[in-house]
N, C-alpha and C. Protein backbone atom coordinates (compact mmCIF):
# COMPACT_ATOMS: atom_id res chain seq x y z
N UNK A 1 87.02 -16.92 30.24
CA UNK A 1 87.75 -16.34 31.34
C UNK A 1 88.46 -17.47 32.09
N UNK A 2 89.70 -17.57 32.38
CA UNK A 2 90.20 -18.37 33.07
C UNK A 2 90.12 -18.07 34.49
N UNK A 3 90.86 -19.08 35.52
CA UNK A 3 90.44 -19.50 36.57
C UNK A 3 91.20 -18.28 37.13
N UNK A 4 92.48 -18.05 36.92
CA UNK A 4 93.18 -17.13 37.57
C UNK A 4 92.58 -15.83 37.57
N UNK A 5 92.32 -15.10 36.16
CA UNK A 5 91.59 -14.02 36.20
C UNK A 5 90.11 -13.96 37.20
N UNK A 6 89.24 -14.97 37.56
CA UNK A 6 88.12 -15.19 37.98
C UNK A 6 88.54 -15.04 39.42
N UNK A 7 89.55 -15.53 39.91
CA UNK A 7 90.23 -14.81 40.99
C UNK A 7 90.93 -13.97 41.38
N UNK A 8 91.04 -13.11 40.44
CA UNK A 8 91.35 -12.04 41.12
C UNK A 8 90.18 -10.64 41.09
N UNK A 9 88.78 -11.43 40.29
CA UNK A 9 87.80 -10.73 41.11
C UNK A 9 87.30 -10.69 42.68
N UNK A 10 86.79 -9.38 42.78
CA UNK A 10 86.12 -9.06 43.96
C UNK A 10 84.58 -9.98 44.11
N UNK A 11 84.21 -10.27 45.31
CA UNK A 11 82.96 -10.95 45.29
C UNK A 11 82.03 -10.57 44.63
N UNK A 12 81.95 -9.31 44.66
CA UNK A 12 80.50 -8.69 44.13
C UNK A 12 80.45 -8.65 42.68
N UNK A 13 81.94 -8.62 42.17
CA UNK A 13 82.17 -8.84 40.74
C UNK A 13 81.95 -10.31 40.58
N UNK A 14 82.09 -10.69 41.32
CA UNK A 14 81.95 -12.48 40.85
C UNK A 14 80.23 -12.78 40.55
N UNK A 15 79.41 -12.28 41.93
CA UNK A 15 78.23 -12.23 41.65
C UNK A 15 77.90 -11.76 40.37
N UNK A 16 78.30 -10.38 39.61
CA UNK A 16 77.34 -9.65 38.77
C UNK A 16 78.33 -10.65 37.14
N UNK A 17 78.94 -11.33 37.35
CA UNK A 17 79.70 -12.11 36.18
C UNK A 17 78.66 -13.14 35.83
N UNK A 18 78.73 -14.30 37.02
CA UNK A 18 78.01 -14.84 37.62
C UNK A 18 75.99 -14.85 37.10
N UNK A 19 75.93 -14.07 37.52
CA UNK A 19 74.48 -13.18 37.07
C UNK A 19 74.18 -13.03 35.48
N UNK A 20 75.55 -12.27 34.52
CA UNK A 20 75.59 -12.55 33.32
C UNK A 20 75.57 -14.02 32.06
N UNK A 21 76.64 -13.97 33.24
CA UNK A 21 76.82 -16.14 32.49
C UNK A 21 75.54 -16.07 32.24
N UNK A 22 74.93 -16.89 33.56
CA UNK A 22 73.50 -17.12 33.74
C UNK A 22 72.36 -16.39 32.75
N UNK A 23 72.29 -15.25 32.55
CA UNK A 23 71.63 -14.58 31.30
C UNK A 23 71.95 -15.15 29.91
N UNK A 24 73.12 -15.11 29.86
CA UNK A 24 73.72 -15.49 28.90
C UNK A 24 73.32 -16.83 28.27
N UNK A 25 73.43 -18.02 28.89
CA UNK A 25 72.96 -19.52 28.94
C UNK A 25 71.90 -19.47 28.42
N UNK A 26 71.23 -18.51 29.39
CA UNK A 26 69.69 -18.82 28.94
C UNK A 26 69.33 -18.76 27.59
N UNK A 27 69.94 -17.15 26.97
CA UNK A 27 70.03 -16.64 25.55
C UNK A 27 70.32 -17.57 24.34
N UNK A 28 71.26 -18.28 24.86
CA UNK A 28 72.01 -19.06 23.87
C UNK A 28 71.08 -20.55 23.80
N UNK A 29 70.63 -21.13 24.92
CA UNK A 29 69.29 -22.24 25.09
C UNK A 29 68.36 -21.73 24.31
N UNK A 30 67.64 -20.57 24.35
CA UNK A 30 66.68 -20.35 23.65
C UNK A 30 67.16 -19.97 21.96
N UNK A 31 68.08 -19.53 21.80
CA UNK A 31 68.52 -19.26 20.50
C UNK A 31 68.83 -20.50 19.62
N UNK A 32 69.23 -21.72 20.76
CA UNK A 32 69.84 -23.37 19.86
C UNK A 32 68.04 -24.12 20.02
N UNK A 33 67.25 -24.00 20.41
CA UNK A 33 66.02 -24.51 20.82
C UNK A 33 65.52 -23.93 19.57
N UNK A 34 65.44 -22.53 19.18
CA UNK A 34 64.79 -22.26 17.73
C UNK A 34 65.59 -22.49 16.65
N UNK A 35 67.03 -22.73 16.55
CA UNK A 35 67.88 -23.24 15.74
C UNK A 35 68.50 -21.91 15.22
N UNK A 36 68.42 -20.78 15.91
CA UNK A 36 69.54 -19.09 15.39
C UNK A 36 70.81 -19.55 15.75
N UNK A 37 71.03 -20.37 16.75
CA UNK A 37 72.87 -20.75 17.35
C UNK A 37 73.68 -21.11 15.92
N UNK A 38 74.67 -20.54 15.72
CA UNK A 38 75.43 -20.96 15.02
C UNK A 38 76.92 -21.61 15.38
N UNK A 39 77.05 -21.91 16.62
CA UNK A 39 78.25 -22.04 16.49
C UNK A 39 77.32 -22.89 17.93
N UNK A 40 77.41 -23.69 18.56
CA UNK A 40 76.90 -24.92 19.68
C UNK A 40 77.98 -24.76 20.86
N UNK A 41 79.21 -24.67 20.48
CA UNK A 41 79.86 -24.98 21.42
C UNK A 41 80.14 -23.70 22.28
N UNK A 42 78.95 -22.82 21.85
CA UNK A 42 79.18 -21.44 22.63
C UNK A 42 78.74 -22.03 24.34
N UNK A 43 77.55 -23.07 24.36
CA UNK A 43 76.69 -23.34 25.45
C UNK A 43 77.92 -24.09 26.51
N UNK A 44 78.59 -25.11 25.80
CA UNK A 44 79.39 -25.33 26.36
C UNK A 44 80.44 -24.30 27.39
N UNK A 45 81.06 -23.72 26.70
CA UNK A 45 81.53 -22.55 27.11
C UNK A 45 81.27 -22.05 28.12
N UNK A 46 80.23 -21.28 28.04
CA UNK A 46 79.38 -20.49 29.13
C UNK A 46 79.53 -21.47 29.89
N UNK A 47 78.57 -22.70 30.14
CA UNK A 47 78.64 -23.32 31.20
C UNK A 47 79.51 -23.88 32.11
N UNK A 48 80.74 -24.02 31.43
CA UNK A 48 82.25 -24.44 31.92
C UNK A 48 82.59 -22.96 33.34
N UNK A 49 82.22 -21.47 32.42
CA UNK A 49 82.38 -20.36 32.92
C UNK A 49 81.68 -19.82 33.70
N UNK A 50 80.49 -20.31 33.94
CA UNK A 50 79.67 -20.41 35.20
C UNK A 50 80.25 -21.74 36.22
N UNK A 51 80.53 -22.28 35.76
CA UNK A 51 81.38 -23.69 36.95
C UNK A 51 82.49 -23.33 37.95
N UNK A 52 83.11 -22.43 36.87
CA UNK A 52 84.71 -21.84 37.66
C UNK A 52 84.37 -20.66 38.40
N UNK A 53 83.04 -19.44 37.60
CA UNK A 53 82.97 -18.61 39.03
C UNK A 53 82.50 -19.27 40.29
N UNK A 54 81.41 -20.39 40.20
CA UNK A 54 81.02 -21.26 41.22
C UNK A 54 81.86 -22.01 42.22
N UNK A 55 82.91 -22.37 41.27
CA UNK A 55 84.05 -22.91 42.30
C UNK A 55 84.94 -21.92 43.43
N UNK A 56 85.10 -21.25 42.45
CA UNK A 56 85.64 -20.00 43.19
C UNK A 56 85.00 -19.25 44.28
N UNK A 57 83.96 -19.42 43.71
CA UNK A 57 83.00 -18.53 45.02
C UNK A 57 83.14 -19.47 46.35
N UNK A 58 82.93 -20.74 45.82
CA UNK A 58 82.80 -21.97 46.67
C UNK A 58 84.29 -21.99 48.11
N UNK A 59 85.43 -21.70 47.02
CA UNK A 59 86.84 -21.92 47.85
C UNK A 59 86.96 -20.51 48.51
N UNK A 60 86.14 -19.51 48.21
CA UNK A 60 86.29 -18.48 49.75
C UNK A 60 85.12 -18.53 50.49
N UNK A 61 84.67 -19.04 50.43
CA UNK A 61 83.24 -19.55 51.13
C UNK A 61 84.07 -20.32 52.15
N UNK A 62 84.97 -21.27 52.09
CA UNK A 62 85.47 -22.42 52.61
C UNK A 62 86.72 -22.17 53.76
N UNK A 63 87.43 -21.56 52.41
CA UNK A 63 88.52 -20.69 53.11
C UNK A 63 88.15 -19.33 54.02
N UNK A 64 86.70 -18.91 53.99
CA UNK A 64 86.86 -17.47 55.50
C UNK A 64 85.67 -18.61 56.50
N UNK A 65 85.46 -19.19 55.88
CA UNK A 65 84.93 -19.89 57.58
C UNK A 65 85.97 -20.76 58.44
C-alpha cells in the first residue's frame, strides 16, 4: 500500500490496517522461524507497511494538536 492511499484512510481504518499488518508479521515470523516462508521478502514488506501507517498516524497526531 502506498503512502498516498494510506492517507486517504480514515483513522479507524488506519487502526484496523494497522492491527492486520501486525497479525500479519507475526504469521509470517512464525512461518520463516519453522522454515514454511517461501518468499522472505514478504517480512520486509509488511514491516515497511506498518512504518507508513505509523507515520501517518504520527503526522495527524501532530498536525490536530
Amino acid at each position: 500500500m502506498k503512502a498516498d492511499e494510506i492517507r486517504g484512510l480514515g483513522n479507524e481504518e488506519l487502526r484496523k490496517q494497522l492491527e492486520e499488518a501486525r497479525r500479519e508479521l507475526f504469521n509470517l515470523r512464525f512461518r520463516l522461524s519453522t522454515r514454511q516462508l517461501v518468499n522472505h521478502r514478504e517480512v520486509c514488506r509488511v514491516r515497511k507497511n506498518i512504518a507508513r501507517i505509523l507515520t501517518v498516524m504520527r503526522e495527524r497526531e501532530l498536525a490536530g494538536g
